[in-house]
Protein backbone atom coordinates (compact mmCIF):
# COMPACT_ATOMS: atom_id res chain seq x y z
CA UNK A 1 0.00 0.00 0.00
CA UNK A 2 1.07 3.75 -0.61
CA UNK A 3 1.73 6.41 1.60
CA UNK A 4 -1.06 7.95 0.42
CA UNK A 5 -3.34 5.20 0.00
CA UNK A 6 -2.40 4.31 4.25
CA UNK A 7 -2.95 8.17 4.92
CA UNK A 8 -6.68 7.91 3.36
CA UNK A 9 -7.21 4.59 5.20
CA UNK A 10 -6.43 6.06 8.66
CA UNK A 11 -8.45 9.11 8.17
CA UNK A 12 -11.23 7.39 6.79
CA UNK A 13 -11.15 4.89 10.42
CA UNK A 14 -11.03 8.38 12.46
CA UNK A 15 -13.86 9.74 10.99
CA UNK A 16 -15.89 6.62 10.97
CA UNK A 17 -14.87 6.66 14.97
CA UNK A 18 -15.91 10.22 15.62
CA UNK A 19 -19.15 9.60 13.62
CA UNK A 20 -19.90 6.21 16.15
CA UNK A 21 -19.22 8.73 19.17
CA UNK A 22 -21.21 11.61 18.06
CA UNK A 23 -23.91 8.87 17.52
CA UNK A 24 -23.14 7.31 20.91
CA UNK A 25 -23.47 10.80 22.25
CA UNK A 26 -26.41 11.87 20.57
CA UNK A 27 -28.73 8.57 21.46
CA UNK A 28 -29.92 9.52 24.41
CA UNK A 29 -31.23 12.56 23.19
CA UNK A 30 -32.79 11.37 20.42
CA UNK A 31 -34.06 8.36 23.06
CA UNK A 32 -35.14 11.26 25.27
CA UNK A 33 -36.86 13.08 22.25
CA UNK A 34 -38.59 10.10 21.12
CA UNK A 35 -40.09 9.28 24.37
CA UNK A 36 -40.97 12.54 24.89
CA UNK A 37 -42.87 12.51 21.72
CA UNK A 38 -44.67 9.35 23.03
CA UNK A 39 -45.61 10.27 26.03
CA UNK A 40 -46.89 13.63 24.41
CA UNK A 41 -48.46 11.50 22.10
CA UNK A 42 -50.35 9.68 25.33
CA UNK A 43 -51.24 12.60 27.07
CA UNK A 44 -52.75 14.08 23.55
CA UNK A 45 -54.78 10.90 23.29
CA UNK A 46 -55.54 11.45 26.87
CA UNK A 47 -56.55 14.56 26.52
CA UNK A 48 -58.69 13.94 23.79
CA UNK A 49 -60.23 10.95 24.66
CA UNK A 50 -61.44 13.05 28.05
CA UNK A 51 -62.36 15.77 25.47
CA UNK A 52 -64.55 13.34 23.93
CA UNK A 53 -65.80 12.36 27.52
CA UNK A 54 -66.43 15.73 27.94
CA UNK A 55 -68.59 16.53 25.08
CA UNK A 56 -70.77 13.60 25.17
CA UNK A 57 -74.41 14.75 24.66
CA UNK A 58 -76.84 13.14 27.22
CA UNK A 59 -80.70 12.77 26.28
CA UNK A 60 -83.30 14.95 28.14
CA UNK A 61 -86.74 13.45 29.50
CA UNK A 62 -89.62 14.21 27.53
CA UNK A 63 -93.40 13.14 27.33
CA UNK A 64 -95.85 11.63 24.52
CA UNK A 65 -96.96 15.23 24.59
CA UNK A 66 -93.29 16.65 23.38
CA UNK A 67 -94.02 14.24 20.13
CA UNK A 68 -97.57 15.70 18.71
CA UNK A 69 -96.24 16.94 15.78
CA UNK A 70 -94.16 13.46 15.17
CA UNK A 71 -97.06 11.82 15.76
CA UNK A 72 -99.10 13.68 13.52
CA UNK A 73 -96.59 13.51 10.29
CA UNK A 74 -95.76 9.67 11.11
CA UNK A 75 -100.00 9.00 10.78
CA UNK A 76 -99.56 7.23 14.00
CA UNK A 77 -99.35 7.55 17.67
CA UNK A 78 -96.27 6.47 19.86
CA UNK A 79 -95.61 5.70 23.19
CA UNK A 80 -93.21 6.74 25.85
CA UNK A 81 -90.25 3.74 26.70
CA UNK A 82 -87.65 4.12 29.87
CA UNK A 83 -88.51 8.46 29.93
CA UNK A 84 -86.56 9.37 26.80
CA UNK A 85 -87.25 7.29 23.26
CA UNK A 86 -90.49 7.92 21.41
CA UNK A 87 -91.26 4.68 20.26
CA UNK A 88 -93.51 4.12 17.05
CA UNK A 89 -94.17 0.81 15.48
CA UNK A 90 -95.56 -0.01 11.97
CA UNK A 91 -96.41 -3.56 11.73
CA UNK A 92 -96.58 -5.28 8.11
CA UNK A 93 -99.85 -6.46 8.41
CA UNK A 94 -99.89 -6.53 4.72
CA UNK A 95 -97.51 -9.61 3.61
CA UNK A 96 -98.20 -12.91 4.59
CA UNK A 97 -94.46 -14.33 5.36
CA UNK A 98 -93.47 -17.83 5.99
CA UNK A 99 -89.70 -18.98 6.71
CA UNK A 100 -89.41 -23.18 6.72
CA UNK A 101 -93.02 -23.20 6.39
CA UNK A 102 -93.87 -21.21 9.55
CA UNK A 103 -96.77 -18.37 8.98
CA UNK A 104 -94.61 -15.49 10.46
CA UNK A 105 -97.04 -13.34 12.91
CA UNK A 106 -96.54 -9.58 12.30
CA UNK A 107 -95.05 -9.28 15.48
CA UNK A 108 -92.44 -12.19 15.52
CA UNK A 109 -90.66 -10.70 12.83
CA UNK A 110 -92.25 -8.12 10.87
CA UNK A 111 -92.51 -5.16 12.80
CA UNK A 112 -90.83 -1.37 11.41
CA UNK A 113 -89.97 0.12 14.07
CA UNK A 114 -88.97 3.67 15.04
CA UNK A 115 -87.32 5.85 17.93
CA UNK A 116 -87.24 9.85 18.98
CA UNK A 117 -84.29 10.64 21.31
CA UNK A 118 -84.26 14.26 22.01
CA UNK A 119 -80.68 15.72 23.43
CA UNK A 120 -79.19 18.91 25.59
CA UNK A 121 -78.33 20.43 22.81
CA UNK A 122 -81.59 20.76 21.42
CA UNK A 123 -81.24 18.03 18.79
CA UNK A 124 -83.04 15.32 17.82
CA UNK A 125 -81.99 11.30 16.88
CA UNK A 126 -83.92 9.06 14.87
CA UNK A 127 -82.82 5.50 14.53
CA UNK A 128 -85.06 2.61 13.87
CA UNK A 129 -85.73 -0.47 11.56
CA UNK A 130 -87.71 -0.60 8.15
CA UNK A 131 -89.34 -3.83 6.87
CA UNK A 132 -89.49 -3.88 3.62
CA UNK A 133 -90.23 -6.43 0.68
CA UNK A 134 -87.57 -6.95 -1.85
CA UNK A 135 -89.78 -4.88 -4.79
CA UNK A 136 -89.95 -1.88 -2.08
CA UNK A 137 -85.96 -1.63 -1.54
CA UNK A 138 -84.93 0.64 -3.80
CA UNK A 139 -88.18 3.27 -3.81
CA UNK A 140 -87.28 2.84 0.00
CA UNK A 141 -83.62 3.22 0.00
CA UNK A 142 -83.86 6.15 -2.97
CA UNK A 143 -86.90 7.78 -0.37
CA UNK A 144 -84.28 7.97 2.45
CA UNK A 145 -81.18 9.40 0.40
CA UNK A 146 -83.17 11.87 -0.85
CA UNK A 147 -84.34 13.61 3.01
CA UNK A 148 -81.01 12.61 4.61
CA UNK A 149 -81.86 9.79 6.79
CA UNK A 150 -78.94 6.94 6.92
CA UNK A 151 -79.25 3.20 6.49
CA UNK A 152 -76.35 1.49 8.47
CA UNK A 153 -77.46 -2.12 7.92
CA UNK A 154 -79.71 -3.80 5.24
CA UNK A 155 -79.69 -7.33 6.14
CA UNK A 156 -82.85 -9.94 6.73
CA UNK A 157 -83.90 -11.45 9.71
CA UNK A 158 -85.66 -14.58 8.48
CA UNK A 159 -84.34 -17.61 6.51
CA UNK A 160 -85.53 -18.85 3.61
CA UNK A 161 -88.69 -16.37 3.54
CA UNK A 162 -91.42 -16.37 1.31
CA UNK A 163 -91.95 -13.44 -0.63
CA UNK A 164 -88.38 -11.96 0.17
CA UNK A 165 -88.31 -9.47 3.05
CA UNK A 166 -85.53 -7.16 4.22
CA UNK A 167 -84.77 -4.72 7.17
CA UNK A 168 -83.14 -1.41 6.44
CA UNK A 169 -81.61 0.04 9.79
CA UNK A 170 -82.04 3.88 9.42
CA UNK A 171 -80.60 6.65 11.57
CA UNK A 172 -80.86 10.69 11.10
CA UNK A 173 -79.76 13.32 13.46
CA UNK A 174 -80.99 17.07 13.23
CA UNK A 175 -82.71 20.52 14.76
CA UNK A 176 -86.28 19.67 13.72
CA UNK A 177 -87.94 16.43 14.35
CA UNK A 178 -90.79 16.78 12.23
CA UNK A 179 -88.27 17.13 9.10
CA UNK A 180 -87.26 13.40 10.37
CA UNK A 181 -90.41 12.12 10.93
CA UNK A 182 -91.75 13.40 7.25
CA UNK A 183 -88.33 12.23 5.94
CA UNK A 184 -89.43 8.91 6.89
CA UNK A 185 -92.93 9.10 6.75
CA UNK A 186 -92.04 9.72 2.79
CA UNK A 187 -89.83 6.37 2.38
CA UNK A 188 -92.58 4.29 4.11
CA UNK A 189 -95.19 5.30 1.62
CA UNK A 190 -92.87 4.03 -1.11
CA UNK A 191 -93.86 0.39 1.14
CA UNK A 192 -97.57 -0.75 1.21
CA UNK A 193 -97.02 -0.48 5.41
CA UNK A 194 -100.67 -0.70 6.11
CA UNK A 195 -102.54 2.05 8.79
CA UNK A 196 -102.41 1.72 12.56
CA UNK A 197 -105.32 -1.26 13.59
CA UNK A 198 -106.02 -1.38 17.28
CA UNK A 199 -105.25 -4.67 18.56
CA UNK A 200 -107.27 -7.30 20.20
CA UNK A 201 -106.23 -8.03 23.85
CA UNK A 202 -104.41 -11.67 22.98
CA UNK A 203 -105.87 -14.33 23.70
CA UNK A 204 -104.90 -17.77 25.91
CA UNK A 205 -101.16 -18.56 24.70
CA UNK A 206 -100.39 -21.84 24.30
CA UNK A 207 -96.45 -21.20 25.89
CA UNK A 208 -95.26 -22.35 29.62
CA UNK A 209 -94.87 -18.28 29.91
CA UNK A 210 -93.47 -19.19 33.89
CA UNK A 211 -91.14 -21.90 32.56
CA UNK A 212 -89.55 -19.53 29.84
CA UNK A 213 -89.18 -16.98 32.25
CA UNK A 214 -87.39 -19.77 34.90
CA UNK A 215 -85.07 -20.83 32.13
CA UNK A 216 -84.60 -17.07 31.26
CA UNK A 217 -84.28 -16.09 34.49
CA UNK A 218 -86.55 -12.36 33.29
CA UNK A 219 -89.75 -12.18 33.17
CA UNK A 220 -91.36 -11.70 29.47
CA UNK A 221 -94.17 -10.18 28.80
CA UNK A 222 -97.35 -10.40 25.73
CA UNK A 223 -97.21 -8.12 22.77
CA UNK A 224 -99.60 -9.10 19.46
CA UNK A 225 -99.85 -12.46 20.26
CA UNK A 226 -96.15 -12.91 20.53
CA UNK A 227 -93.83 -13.53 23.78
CA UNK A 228 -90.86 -11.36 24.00
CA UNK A 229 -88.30 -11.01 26.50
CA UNK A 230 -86.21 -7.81 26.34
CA UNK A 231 -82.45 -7.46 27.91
CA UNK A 232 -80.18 -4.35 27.06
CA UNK A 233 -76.19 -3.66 27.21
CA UNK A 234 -74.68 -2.70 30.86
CA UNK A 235 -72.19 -0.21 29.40
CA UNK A 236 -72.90 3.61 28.27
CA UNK A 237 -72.97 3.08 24.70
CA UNK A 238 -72.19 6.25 22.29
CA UNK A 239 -72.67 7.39 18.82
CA UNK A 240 -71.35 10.21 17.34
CA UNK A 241 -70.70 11.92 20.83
CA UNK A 242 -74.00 11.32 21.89
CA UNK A 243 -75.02 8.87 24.81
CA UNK A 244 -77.61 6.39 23.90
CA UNK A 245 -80.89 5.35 26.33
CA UNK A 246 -80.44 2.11 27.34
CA UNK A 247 -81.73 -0.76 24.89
CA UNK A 248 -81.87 2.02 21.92
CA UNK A 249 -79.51 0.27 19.19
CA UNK A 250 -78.41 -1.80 21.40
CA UNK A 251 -81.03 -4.66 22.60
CA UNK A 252 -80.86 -8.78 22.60
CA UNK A 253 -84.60 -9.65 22.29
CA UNK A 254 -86.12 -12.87 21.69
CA UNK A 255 -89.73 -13.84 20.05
CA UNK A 256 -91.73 -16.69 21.13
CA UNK A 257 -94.70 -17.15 18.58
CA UNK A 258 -96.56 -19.67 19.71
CA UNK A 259 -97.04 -22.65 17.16
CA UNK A 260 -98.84 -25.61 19.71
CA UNK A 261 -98.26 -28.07 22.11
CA UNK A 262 -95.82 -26.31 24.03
CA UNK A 263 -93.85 -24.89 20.77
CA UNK A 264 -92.62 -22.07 19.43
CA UNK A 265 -91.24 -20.44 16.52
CA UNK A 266 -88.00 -18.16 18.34
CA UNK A 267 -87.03 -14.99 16.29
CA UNK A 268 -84.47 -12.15 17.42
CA UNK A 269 -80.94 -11.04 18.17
CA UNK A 270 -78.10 -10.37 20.38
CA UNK A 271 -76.07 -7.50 21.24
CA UNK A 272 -72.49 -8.17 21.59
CA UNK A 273 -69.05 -6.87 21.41
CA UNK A 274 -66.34 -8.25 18.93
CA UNK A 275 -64.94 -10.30 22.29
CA UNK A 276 -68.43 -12.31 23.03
CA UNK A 277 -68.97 -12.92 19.27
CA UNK A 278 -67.81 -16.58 18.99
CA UNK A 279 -69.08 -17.62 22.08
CA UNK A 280 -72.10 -16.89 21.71
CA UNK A 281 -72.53 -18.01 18.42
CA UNK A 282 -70.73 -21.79 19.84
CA UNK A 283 -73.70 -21.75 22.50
CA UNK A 284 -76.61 -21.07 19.99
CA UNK A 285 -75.18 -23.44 17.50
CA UNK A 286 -74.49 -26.00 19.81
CA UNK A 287 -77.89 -25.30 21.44
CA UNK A 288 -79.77 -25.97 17.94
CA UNK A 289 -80.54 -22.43 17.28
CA UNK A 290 -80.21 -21.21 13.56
CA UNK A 291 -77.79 -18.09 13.24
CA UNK A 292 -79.43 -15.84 10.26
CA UNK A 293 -77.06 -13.02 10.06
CA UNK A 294 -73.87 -11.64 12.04
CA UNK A 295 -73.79 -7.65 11.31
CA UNK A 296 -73.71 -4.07 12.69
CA UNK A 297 -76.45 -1.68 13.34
CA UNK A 298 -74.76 1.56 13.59
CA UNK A 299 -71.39 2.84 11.72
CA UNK A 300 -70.31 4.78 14.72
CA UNK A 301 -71.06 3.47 18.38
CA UNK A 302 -69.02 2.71 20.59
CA UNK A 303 -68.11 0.01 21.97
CA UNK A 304 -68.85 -1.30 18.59
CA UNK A 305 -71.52 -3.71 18.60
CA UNK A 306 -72.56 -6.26 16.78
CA UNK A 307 -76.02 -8.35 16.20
CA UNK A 308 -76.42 -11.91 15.77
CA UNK A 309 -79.95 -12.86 14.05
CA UNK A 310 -81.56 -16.22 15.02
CA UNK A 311 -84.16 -18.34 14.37
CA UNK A 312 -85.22 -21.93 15.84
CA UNK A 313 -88.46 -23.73 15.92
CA UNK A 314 -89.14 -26.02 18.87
CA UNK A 315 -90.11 -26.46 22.56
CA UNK A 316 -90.01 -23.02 24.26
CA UNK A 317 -88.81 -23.50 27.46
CA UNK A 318 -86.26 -25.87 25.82
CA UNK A 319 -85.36 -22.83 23.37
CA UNK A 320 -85.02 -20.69 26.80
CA UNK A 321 -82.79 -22.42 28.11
CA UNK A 322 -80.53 -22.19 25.28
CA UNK A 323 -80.94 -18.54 24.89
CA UNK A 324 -80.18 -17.84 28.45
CA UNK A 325 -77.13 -19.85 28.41
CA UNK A 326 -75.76 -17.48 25.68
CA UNK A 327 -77.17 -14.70 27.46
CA UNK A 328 -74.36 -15.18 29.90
CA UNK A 329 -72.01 -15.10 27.93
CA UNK A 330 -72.82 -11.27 27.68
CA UNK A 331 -72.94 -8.35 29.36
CA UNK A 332 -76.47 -7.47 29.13
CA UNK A 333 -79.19 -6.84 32.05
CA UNK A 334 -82.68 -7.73 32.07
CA UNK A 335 -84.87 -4.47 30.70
CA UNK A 336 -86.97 -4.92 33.90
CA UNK A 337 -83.92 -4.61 35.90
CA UNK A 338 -83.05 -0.98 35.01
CA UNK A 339 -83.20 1.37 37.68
CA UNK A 340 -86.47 3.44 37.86
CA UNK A 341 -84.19 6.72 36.53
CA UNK A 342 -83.85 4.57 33.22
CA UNK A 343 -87.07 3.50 32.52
């Protein structure tokens, strides 16, 4: 080797070892900076995630009396659940269902349904479910675009149904509620949703109602001929910064039409969160209940939920005993269990 090539050699191994010290030297710092930027990053999710705690919008009480004017553009009158939801139903008395040969009872399955929320701020929610039949879908869907109002799920509740029947989940948010109700009052008369019928008190059921309630461990109750047991989620649940009443978007409710001898056609869903998902689907499975669909309701609550359709036709108390085993599984409480302050 040269002179000059051994000159370039040892000036090329000093700088490489002042470069390694200045890099020795300057880790720390740049450890120091870097953790500093994560723990600012923590304390700016902190921050905002207590912002967002902050702003939550809670719902305000209100009486059948607030909703005249809904009740006037929806055609129909509502009634009052748990002090804050305006509930309206719209049962399809109009289409003559069956799913595995079963004649589905308007109230098993086929019930639009619809809920007023008013907030602190003044505003109003909508959310509900639309039954529709497959010919109505589009003049539904187009109906709802067209005023604003939001499906978050369209999805089907039934198997193998005859005609084809679908649910569109709908949701809307705004100053005026009687711009939400005529927004959609206008997609249901794309439907053939027939007018409000009063019904006949029901009569004898052939159902153990004590032994579904034993295996449920909640007591049930009569609507339309059907018997339906109601259990919401334990946690606050949120959408879009607004705190939902308990059960509103976020209910497990089961369906007991009554088909003879002790039997019963079982139609309705779960609320879960992505952790309870397979176990309760193992437990309903294993437990001969038919899973129908696996979906979300909403596009922004939180905890996120999700909804497992079912369907099952067999002994009652049997099917009970199924449902409450799954049940467990989640953390839901009985609808009759709420505190006074939430019904």
């Amino acid at each position: 080797m040269s002179s000059g090539d051994r000159q370039r050699d040892a000036d090329a191994r000093r700088f490489a070892s002042r470069r390694w010290v200045v890099a020795a030297a300057l880790a720390p710092v740049a450890a120091g900076a870097a953790a500093g930027t994560a723990l600012s990053s923590r304390a700016d999710a902190g921050e905002s995630a207590g912002a967002r705690r902050r702003k939550l919008i809670e719902p305000v009480p209100t009486t059948e009396a607030d909703w005249k004017g809904v009740a006037g553009a929806l055609g129909r009158a509502g009634n009052m659940m748990r002090g804050t939801v305006y509930h309206t139903g719209f049962p399809r008395r109009d289409l003559s269902v069956a799913s595995h040969g079963v004649a589905v009872a308007p109230a098993l399955a086929l019930g639009t349904h619809v809920g007023f929320v008013r907030y602190a701020d003044g505003h109003t929610l909508m959310m509900g479910d639309v039954v529709v039949e497959e010919g109505e879908l589009q003049q539904v869907t187009a109906a709802l675009q067209e005023h604003g109002i939001e499906q978050t799920a369209i999805h089907k509740h039934l198997l193998s149904q005859v005609p084809d029947v679908w649910w569109t989940h709908v949701h809307a948010h705004g100053g005026d509620p009687l711009v939400l109700a005529r927004g959609l009052r206008a997609a249901l008369d794309r439907t053939a949703t027939p007018p409000p019928v009063p019904v006949e008190p029901s009569a004898r059921m052939d159902l153990d109602r004590e032994g579904i309630d034993a295996a449920l461990e909640a007591k049930g109750y009569v609507e339309d001929g059907i018997y339906k047991c109601l259990f919401v989620r334990r946690e606050q649940i949120t959408d879009n910064g607004m705190v939902l009443p308990p059960g509103l978007g976020s209910t497990t409710a089961f369906n007991f039409q009554p088909l003879g001898g002790g039997r019963a056609a079982l139609n309705g869903d779960f609320a879960m969160v992505a952790k309870e998902v397979q176990s309760v689907l193992r437990a309903l499975t294993q437990g001969g209940v038919n899973v129908v669909e696996l979906h979300n309701h909403g596009l922004t609550d939180e905890p996120r939920l999700f909804f497992v359709h079912i369907w099952a036709v067999d002994d009652a108390v049997a099917l009970a005993r199924v449902l409450r085993g799954a049940v467990r599984l989640t953390n839901v409480v009985h609808a009759g269990d709420l505190p006074v302050a939430a019904m």
